[in-house]
Protein backbone atom coordinates (compact mmCIF):
# COMPACT_ATOMS: atom_id res chain seq x y z
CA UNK A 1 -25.35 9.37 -14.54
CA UNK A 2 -22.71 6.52 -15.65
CA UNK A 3 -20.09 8.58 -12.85
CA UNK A 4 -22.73 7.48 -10.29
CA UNK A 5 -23.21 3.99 -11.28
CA UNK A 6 -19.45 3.91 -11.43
CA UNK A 7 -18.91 4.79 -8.09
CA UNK A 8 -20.14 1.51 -6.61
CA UNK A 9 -17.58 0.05 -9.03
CA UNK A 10 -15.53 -2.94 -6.75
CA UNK A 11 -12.78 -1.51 -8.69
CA UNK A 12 -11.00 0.91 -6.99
CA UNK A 13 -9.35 2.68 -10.14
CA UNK A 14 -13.12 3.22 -11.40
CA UNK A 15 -14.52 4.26 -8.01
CA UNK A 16 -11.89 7.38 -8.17
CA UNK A 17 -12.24 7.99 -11.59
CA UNK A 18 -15.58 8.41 -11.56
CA UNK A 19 -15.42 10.59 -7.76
CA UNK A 20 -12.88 12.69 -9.62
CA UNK A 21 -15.43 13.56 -12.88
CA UNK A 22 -18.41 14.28 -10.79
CA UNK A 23 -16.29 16.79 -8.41
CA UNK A 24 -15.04 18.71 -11.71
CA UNK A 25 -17.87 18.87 -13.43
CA UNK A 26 -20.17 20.15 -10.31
CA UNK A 27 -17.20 22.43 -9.75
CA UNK A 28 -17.74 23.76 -13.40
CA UNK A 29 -21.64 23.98 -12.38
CA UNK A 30 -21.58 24.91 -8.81
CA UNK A 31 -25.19 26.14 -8.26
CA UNK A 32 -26.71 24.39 -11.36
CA UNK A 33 -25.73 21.02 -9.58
CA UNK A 34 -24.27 21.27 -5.95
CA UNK A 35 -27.80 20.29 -3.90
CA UNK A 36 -28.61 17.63 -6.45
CA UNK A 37 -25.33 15.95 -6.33
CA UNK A 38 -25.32 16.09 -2.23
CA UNK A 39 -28.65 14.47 -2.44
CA UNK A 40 -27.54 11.70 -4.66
CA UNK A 41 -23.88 11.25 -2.53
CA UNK A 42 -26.43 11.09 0.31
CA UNK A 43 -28.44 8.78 -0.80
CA UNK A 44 -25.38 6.45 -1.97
CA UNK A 45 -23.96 6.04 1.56
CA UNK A 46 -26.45 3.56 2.36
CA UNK A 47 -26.62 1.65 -0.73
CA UNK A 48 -25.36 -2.24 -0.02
CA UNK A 49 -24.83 -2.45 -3.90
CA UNK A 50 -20.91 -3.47 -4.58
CA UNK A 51 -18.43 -1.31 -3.35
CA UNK A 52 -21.50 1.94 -3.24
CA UNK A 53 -20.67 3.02 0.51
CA UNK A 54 -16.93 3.27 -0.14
CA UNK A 55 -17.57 5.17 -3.25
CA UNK A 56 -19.74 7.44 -2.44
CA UNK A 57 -17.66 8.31 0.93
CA UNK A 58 -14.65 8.88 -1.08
CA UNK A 59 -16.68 11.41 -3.25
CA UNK A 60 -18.50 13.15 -0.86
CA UNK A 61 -15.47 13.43 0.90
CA UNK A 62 -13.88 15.41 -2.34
CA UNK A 63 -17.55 17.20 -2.77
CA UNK A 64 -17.08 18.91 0.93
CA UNK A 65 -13.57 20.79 -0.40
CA UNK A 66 -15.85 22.70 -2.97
CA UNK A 67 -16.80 26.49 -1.93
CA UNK A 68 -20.55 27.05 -0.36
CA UNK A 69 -20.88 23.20 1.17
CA UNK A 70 -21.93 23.63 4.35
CA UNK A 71 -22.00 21.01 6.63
CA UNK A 72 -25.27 22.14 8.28
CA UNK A 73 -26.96 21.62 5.12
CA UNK A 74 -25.41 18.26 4.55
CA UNK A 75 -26.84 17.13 8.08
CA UNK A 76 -30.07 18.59 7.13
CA UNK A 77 -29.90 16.40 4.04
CA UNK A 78 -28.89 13.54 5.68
CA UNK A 79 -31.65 13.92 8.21
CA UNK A 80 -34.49 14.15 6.06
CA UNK A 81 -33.11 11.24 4.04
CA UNK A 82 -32.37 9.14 6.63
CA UNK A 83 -35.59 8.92 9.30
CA UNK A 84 -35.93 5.71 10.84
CA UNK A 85 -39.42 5.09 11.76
CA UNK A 86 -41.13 1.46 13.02
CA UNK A 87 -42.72 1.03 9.20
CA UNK A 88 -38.94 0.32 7.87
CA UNK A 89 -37.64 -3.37 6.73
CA UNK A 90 -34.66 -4.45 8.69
CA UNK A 91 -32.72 -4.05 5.23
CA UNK A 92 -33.64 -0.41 4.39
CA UNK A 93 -32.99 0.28 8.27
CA UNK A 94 -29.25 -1.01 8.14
CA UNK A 95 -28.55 0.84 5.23
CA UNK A 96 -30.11 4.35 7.15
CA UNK A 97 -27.76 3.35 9.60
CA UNK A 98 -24.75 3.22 7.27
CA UNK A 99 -25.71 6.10 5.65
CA UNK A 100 -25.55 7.92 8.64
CA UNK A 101 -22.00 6.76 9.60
CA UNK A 102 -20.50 7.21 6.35
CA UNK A 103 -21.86 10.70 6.18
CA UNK A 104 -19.92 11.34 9.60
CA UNK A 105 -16.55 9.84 8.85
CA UNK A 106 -16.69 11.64 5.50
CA UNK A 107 -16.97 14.81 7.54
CA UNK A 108 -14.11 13.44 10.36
CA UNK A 109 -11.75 12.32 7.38
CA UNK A 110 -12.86 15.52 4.91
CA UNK A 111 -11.44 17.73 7.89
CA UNK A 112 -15.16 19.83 6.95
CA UNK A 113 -15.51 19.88 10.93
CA UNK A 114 -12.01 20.04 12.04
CA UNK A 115 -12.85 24.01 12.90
CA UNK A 116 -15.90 24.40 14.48
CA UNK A 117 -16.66 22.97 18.22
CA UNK A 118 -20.62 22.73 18.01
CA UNK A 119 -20.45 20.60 14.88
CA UNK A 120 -17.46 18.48 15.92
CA UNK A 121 -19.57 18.00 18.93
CA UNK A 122 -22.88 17.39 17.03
CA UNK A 123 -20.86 14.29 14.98
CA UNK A 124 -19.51 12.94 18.30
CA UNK A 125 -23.37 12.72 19.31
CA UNK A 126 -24.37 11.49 15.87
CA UNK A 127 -22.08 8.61 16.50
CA UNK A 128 -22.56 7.83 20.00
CA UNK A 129 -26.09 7.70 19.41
CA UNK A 130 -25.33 4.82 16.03
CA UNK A 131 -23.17 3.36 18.78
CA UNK A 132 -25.69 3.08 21.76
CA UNK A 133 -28.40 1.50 18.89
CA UNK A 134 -27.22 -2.04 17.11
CA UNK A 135 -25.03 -4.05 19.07
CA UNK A 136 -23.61 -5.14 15.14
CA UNK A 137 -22.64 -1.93 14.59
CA UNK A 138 -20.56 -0.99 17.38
CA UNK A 139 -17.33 -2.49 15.87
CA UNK A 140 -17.10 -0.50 13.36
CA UNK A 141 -18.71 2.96 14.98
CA UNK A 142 -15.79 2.11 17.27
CA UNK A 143 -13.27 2.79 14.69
CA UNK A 144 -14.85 5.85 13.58
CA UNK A 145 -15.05 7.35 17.29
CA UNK A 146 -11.57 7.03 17.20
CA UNK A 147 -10.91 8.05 13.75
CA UNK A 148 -12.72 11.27 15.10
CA UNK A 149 -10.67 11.45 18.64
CA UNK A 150 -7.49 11.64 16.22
CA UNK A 151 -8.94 14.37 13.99
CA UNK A 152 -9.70 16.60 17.43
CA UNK A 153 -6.64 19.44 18.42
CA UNK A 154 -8.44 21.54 20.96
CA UNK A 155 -8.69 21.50 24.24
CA UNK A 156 -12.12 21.83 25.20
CA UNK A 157 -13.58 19.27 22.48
CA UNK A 158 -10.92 16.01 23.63
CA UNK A 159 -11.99 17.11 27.11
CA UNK A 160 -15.51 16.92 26.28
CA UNK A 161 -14.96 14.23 23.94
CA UNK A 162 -13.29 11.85 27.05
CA UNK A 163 -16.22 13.05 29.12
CA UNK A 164 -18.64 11.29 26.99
CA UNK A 165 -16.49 8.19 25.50
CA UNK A 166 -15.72 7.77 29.98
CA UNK A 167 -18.85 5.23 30.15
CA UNK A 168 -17.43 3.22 28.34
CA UNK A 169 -14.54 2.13 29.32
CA UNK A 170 -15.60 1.86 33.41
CA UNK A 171 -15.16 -1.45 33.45
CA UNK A 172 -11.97 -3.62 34.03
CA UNK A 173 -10.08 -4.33 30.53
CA UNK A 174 -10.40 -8.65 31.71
CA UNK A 175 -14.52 -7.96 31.61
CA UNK A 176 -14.71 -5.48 28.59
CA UNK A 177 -16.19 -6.58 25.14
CA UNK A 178 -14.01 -6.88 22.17
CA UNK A 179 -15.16 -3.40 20.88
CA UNK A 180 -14.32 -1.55 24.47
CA UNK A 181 -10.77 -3.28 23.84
CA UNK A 182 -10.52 -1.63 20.58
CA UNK A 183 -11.48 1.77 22.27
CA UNK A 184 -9.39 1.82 25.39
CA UNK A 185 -5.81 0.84 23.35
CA UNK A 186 -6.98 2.83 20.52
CA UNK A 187 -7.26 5.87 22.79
CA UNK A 188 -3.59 5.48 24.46
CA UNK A 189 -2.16 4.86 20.37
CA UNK A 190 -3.84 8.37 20.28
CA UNK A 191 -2.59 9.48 23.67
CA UNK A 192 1.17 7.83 23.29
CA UNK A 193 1.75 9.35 19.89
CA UNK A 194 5.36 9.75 18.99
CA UNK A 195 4.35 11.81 15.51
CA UNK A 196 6.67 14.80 16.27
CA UNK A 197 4.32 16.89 13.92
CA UNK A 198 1.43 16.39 16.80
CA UNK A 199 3.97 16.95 19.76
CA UNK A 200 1.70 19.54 20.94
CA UNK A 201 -1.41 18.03 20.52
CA UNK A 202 -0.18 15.34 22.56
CA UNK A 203 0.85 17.19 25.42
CA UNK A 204 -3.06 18.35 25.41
CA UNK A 205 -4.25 14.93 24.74
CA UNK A 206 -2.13 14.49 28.18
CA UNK A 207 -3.36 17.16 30.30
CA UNK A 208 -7.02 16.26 29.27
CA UNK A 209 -6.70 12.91 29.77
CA UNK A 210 -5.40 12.83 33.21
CA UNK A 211 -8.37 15.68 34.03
CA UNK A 212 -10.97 13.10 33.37
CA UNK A 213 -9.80 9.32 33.02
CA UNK A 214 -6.95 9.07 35.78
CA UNK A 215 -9.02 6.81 37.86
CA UNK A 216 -10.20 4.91 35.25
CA UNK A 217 -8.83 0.81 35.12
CA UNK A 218 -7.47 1.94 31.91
CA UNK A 219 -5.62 5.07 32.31
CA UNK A 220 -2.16 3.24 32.91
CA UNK A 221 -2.41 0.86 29.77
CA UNK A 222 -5.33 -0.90 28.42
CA UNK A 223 -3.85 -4.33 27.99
CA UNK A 224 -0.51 -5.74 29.82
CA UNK A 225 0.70 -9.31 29.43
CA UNK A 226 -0.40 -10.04 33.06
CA UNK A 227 -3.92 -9.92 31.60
CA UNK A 228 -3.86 -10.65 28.63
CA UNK A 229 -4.75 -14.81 29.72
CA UNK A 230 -7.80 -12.86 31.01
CA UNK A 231 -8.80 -11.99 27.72
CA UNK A 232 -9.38 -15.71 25.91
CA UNK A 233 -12.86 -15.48 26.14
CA UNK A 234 -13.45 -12.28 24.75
CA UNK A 235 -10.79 -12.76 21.44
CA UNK A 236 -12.15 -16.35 20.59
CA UNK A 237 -15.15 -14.62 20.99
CA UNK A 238 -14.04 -12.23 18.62
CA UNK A 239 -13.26 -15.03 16.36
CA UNK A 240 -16.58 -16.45 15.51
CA UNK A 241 -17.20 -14.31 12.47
CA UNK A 242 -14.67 -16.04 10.37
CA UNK A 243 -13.42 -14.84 8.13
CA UNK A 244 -14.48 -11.50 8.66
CA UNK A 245 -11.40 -10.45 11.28
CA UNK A 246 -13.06 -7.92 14.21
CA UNK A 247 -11.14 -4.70 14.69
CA UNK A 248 -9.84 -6.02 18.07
CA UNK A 249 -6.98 -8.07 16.33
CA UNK A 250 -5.52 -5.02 14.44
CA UNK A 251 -5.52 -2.90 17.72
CA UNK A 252 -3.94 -6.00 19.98
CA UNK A 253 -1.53 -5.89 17.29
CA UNK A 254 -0.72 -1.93 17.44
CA UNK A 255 -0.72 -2.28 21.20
CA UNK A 256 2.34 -5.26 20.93
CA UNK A 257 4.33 -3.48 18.07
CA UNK A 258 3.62 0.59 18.36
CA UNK A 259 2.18 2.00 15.62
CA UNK A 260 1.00 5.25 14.80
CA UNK A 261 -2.77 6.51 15.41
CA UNK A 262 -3.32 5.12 11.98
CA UNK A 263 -2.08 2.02 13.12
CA UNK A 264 0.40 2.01 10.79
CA UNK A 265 3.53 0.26 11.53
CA UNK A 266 6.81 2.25 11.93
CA UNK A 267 9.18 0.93 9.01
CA UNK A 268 11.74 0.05 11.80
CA UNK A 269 9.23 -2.43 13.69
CA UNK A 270 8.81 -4.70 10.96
CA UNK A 271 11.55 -6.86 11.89
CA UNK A 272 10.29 -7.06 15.32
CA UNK A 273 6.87 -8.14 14.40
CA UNK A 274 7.74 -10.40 12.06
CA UNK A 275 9.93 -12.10 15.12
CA UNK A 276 7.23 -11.60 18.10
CA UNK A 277 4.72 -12.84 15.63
CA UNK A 278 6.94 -16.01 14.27
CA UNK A 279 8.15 -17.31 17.18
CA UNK A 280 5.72 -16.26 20.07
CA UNK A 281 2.72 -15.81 18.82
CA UNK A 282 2.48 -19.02 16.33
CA UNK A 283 3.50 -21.27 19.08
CA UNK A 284 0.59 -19.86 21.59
CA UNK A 285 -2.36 -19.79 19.20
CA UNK A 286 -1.43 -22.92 16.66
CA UNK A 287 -3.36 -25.66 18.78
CA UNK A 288 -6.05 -22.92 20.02
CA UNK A 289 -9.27 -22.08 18.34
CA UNK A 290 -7.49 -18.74 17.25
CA UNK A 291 -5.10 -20.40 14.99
CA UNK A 292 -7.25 -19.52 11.60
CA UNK A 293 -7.21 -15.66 12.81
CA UNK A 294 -3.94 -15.45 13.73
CA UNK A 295 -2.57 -17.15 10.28
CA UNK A 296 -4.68 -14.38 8.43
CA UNK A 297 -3.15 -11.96 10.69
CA UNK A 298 0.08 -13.10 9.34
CA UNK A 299 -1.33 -12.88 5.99
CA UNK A 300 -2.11 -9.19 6.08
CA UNK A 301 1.50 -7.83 7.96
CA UNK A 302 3.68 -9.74 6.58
């Protein structure tokens, strides 16, 4: 019980410590404790207690390698846990609603999906459907529609995952939200990767994306410096939730200096950032209303 608590630790150390005793021990106890323990990781993902939805990600997460977890059952769980009905608080609703995304990106970043098409699908709908409901939570369903894109190597499921993620991105990048921002660059990070060890998915990423989003105002690049002026509105707009950065930041920054699809910055770009970001970027954005943003920007890559 104390592994449980644990795992909404804000300590990190704790949160894996205790992930890594309850995996063991059900291991030890497979069918003694396996549908109990997915009930109570379940159940976790939407606590708002501490650090609860990180912990009990990272568990379930280490709970999918085990042998007989299927991921139907752990939708069916989820379901039946998780009904949102008009009789819920706004409180117990958000959390349904987090539960429900941290159950999917546990099963993107798990790779529990990564080979079977109908349920790779069914987690594309899962989050589309999150993404279409709360206009608060489509930053961060954002991120995990992409954090699914990047998980995807066949054919047919990028095609029919660009088929469905096509809406939205129709309209031109100088009129899209901050979240369709986020989409469209991380998308060509995705499409442009230079990982030689995903050559080959790349090429498909390629074929499929010229198949379905050729025409789109997008499909060259999502941002170029001829529009970027175009965008003010949208990042100051972006900025209001200070200090809470939005995603849109991170993925401007991976579209300036190329990162990877984790957005992680190639050792050999440092210098460069540190530059463009010194001497460019300070002097634009130290008398504007971004200034705050852009010095915790500094903050975090530097």
């Amino acid at each position: 019980m104390q592994c449980f608590w644990d795992l909404a630790s804000n300590d990190a150390a704790k949160r894996v410590s205790a992930s890594v005793h309850i995996v063991e021990f059900v291991a030890k106890n497979l069918d003694a404790e396996r549908d109990y323990t997915l009930k109570r990781l379940v159940k976790g993902l939407g606590s708002s207690r501490d650090s609860a939805r990180q912990g009990f990600a990272t568990c379930l997460c280490e709970f999918l390698q085990l042998p007989g977890v299927e991921v139907a059952h752990i939708l069916d769980v989820l379901d039946s846990t998780t009904q949102v009905t008009g009789s819920l608080k706004g409180a117990e609703e958000r959390d349904f609603l987090f539960s429900k995304l941290f159950c999917c990106i546990a099963l993107i970043r798990s790779g529990a999906v990564k080979n079977d098409k109908t349920q790779q699908l069914d987690i594309l709908d899962r989050l589309l459907v999150l993404h279409e409901g709360k206009g608060w939570m489509r930053e961060v369903v954002t991120d995990a529609l992409l954090q699914f894109s990047a998980s995807l190597t066949d054919a047919e499921v990028i095609h029919a995952t660009l088929v469905k993620l096509k809406p939205l991105l129709l309209l031109p990048v100088a009129e899209m939200a901050a979240w369709q921002i986020c989409l469209a660059i991380g998308l060509q990070n995705i499409r442009y990767s230079n990982d030689k060890a995903r050559s080959t998915i790349t090429t498909v990423w390629q074929s499929q994306w010229k198949k379905e989003m050729s025409e789109l105002p997008v499909s060259v690049s999502p941002v170029t410096m001829n529009i970027i002026d175009k965008l003010t509105d949208t990042l100051l707009a972006s900025t209001t939730g200070y200090p809470k950065i939005h995603k849109v930041w991170e993925y401007l920054i991976s579209f300036i200096v190329p990162m990877d699809i984790n957005r992680e910055l190639i050792a050999s770009r440092y210098h460069l950032l540190h530059v463009y970001l010194l001497f460019h970027v300070i002097i634009m954005f130290c008398f504007s209303e971004c200034r705050v943003v852009w010095w915790d920007m500094l903050n975090i890559y530097i």
